[in-house]
N, C-alpha and C. Protein backbone atom coordinates (compact mmCIF):
# COMPACT_ATOMS: atom_id res chain seq x y z
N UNK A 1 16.59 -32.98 -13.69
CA UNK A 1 16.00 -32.12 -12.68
C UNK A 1 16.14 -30.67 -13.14
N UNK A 2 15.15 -29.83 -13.18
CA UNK A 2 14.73 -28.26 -13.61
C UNK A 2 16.00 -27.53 -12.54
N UNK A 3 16.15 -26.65 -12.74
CA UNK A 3 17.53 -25.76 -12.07
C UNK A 3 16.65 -24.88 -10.99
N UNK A 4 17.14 -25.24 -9.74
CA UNK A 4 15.79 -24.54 -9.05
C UNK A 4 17.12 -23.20 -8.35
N UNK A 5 17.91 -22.88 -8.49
CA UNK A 5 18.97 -21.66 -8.41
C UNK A 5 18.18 -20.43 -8.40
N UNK A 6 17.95 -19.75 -7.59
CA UNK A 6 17.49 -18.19 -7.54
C UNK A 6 18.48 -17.06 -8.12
N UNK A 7 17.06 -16.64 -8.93
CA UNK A 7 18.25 -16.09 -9.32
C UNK A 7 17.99 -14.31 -8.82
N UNK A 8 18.95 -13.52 -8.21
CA UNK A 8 18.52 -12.64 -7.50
C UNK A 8 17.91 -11.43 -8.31
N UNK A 9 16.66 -10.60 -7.79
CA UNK A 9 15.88 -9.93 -8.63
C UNK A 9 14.85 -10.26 -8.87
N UNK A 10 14.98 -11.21 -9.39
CA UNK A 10 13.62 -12.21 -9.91
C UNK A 10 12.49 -11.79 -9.19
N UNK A 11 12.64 -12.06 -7.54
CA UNK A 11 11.73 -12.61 -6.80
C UNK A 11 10.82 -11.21 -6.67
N UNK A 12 11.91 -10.17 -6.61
CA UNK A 12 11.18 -8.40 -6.49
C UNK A 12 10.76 -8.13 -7.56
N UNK A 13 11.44 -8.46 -9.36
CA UNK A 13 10.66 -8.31 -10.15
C UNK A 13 8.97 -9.10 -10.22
N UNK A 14 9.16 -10.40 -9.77
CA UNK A 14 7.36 -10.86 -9.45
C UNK A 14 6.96 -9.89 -7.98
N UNK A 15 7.64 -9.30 -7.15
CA UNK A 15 7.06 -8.86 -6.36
C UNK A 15 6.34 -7.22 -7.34
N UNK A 16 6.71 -6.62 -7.65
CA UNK A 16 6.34 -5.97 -8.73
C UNK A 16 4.87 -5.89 -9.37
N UNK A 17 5.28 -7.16 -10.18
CA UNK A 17 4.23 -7.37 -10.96
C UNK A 17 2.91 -7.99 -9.85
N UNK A 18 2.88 -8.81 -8.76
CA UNK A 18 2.06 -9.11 -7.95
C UNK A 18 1.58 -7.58 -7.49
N UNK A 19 2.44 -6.85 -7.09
CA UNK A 19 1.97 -5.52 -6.38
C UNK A 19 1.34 -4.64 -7.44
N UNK A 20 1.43 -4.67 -8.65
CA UNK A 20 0.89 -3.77 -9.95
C UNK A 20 -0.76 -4.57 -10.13
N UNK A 21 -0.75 -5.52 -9.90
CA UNK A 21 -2.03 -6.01 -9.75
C UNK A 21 -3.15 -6.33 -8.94
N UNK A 22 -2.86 -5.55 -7.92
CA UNK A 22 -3.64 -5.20 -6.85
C UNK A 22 -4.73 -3.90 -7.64
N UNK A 23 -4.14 -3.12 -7.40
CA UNK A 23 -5.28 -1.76 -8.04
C UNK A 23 -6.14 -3.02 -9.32
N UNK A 24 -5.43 -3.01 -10.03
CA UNK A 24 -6.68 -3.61 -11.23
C UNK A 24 -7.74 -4.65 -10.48
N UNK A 25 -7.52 -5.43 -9.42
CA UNK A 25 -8.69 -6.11 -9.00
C UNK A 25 -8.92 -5.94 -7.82
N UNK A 26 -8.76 -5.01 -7.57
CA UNK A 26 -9.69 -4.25 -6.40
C UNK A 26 -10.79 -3.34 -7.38
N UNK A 27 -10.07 -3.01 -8.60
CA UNK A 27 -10.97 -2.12 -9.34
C UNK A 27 -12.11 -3.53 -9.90
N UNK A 28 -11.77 -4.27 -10.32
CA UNK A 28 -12.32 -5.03 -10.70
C UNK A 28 -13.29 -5.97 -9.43
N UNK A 29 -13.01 -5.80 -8.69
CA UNK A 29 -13.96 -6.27 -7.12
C UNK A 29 -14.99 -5.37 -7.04
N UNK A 30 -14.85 -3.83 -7.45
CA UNK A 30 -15.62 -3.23 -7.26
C UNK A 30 -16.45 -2.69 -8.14
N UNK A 31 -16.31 -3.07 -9.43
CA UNK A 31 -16.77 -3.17 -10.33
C UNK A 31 -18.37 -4.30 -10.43
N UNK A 32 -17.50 -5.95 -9.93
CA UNK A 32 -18.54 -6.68 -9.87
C UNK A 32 -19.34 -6.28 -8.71
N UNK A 33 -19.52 -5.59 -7.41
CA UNK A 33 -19.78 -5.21 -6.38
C UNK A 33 -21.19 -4.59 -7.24
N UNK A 34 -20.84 -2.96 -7.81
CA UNK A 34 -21.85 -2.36 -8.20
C UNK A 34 -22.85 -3.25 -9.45
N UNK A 35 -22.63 -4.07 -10.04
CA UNK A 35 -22.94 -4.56 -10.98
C UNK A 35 -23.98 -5.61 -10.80
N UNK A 36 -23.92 -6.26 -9.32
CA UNK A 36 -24.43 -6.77 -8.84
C UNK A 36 -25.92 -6.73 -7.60
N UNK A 37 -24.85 -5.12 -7.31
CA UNK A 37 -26.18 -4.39 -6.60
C UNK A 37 -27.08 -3.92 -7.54
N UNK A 38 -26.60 -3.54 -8.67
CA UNK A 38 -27.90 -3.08 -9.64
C UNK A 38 -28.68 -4.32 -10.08
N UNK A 39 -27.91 -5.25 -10.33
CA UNK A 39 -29.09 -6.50 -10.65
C UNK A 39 -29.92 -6.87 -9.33
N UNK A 40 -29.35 -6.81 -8.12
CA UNK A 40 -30.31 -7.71 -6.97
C UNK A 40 -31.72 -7.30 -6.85
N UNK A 41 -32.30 -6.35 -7.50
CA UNK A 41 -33.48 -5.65 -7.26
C UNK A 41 -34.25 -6.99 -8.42
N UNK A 42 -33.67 -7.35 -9.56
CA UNK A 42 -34.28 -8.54 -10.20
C UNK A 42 -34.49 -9.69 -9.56
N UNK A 43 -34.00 -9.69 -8.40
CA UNK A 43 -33.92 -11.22 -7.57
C UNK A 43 -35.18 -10.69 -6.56
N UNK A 44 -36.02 -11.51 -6.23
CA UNK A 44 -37.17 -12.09 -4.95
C UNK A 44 -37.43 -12.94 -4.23
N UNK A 45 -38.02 -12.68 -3.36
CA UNK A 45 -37.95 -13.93 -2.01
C UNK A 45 -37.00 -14.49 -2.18
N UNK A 46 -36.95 -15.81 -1.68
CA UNK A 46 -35.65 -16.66 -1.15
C UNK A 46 -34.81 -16.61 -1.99
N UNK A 47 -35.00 -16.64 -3.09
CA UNK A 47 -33.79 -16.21 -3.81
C UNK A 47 -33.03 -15.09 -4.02
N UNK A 48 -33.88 -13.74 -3.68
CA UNK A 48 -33.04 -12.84 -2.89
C UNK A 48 -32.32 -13.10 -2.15
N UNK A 49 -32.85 -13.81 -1.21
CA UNK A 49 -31.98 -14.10 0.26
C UNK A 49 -30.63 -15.01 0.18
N UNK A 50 -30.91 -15.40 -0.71
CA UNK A 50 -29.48 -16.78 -1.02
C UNK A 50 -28.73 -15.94 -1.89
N UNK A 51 -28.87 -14.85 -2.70
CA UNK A 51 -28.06 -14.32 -3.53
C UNK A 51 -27.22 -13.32 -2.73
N UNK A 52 -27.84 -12.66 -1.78
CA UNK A 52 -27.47 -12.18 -1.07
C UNK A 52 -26.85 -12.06 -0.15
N UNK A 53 -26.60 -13.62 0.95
CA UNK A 53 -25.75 -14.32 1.45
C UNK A 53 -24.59 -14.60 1.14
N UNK A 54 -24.61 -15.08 -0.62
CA UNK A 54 -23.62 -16.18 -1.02
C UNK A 54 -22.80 -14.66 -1.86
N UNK A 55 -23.40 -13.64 -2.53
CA UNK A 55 -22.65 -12.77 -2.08
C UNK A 55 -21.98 -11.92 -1.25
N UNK A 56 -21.89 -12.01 -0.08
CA UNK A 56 -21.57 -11.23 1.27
C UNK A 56 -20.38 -12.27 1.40
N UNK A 57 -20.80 -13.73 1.46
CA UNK A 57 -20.00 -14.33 1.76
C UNK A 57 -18.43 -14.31 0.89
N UNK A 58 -18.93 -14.22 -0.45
CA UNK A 58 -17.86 -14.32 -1.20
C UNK A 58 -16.78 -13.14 -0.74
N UNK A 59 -17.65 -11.82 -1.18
CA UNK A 59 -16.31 -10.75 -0.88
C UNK A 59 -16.30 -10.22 0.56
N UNK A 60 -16.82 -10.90 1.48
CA UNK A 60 -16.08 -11.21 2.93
C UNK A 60 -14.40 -12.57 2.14
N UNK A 61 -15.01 -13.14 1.46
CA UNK A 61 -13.71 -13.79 1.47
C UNK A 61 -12.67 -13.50 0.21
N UNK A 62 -12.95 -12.31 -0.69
CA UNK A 62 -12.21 -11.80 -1.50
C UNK A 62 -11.48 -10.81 -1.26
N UNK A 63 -12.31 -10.33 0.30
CA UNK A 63 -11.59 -9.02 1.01
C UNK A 63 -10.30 -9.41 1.08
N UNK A 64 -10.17 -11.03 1.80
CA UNK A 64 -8.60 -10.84 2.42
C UNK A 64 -7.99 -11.12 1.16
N UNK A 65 -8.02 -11.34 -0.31
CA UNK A 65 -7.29 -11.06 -1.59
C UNK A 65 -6.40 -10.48 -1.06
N UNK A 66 -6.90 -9.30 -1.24
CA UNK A 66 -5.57 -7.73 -1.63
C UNK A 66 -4.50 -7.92 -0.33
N UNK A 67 -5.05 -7.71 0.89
CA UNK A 67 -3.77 -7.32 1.91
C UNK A 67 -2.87 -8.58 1.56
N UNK A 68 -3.51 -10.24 1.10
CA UNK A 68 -2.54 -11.34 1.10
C UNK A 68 -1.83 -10.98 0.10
N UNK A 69 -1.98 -10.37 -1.18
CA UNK A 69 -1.19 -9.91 -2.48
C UNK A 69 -0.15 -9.18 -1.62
N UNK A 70 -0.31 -7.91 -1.08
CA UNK A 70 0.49 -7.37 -0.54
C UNK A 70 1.74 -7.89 -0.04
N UNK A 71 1.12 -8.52 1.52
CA UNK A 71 2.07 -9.68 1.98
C UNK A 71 2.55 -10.56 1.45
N UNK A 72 2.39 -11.35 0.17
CA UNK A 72 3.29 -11.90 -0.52
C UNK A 72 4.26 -11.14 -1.58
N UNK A 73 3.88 -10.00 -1.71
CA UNK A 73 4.72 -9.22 -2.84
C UNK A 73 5.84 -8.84 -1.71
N UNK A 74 5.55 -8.45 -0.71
CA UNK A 74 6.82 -7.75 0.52
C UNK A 74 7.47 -9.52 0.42
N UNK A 75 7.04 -10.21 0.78
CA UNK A 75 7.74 -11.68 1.42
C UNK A 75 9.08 -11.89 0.06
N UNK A 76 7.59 -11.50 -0.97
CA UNK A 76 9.02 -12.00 -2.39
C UNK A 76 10.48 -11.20 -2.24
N UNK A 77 10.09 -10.32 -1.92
CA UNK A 77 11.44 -9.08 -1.91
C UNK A 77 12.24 -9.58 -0.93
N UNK A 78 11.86 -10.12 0.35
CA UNK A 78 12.30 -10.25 1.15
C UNK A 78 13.29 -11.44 0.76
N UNK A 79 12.83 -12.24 0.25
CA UNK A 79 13.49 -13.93 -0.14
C UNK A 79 15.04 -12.92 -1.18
N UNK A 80 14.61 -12.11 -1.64
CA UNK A 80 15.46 -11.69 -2.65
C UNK A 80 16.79 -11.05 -1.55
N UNK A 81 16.52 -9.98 -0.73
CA UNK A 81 17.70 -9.82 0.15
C UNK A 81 17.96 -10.35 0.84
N UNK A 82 17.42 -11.62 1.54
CA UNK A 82 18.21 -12.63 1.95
C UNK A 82 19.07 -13.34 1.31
N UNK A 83 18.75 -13.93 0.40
CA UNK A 83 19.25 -14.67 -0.86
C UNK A 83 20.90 -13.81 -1.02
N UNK A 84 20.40 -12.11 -1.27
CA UNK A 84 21.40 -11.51 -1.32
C UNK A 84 22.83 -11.62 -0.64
N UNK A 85 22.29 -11.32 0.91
CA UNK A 85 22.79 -11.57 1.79
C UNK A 85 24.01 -12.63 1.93
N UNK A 86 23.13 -14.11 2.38
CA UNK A 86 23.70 -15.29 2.01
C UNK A 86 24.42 -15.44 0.99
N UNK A 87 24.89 -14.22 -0.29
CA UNK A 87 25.63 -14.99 -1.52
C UNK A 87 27.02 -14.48 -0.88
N UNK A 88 26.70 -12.87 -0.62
CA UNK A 88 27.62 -12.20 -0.11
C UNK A 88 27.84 -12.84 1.13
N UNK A 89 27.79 -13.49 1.97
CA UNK A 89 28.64 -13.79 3.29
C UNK A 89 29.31 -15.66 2.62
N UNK A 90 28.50 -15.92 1.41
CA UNK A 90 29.48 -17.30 1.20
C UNK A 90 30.92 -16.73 0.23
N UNK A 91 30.79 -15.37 -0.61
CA UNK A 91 31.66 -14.76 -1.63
C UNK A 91 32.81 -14.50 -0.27
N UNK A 92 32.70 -14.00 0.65
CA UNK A 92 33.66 -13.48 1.46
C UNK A 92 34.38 -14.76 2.24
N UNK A 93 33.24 -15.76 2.47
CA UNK A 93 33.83 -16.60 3.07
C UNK A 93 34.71 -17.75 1.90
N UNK A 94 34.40 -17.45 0.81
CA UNK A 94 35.29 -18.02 -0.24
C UNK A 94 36.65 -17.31 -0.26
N UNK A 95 36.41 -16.24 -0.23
CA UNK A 95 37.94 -14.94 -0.77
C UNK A 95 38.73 -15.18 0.55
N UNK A 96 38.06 -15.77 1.90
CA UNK A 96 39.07 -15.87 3.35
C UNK A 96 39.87 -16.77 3.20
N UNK A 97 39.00 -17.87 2.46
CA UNK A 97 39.70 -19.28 2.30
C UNK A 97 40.35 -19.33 1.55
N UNK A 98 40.45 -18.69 -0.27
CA UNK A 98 41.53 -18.51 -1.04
C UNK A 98 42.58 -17.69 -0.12
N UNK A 99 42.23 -16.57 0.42
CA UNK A 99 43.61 -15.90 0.40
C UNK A 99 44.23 -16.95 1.98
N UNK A 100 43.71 -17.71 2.60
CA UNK A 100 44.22 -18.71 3.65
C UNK A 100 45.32 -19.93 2.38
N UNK A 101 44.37 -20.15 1.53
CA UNK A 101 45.49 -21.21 1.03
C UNK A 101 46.25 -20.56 -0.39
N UNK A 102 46.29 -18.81 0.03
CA UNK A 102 47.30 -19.00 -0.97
C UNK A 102 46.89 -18.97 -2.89
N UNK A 103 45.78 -18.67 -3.03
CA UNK A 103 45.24 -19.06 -4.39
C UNK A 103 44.46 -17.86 -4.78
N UNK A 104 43.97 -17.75 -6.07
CA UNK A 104 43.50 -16.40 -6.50
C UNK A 104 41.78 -16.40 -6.13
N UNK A 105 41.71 -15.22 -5.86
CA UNK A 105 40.03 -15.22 -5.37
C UNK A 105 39.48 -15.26 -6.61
């Protein structure tokens, strides 16, 4: 079995790198955006109309991309000071119990 142990940092260093990659594809969303409005003038009748749809539709649904990047880059950090947290309240609750029986922390 793979070592599934957190290891603390980690989770803010991918929060990081998730959050550093927001700007590049938003730049890159808007990139295909203009790229696309300059071609639609090549598209006619119904096939205008379907290109035009099925793009609206898409970045209606690429919009929520970025804020979900966001919210998972905060969540990662978050897992990380909890994690924190929890090591430090089991370290203390170890050092109560050594110095209860007497033994070196």
């Amino acid at each position: 079995m793979s070592d599934t142990q957190l290891q603390i940092g980690a989770q803010t260093e991918a929060a990081r790198l998730v959050a550093a990659a927001i700007e590049p594809i938003q730049t890159t969303l808007q990139d295909l955006g203009s790229a696309l409005e300059q071609a639609a003038p090549g598209f006619r009748g119904a096939a205008a109309g379907g290109l035009v749809e099925a793009v609206q539709a898409w970045f209606t649904a690429a919009g929520d991309l970025l804020p979900t990047l966001g919210d998972y880059a905060a969540k990662l950090v978050q897992v990380d000071q909890a994690e924190a947290q929890t090591e430090s309240r089991q370290l203390e609750s170890c050092s109560r119990l050594a110095d209860r029986l007497g033994g070196a922390r």
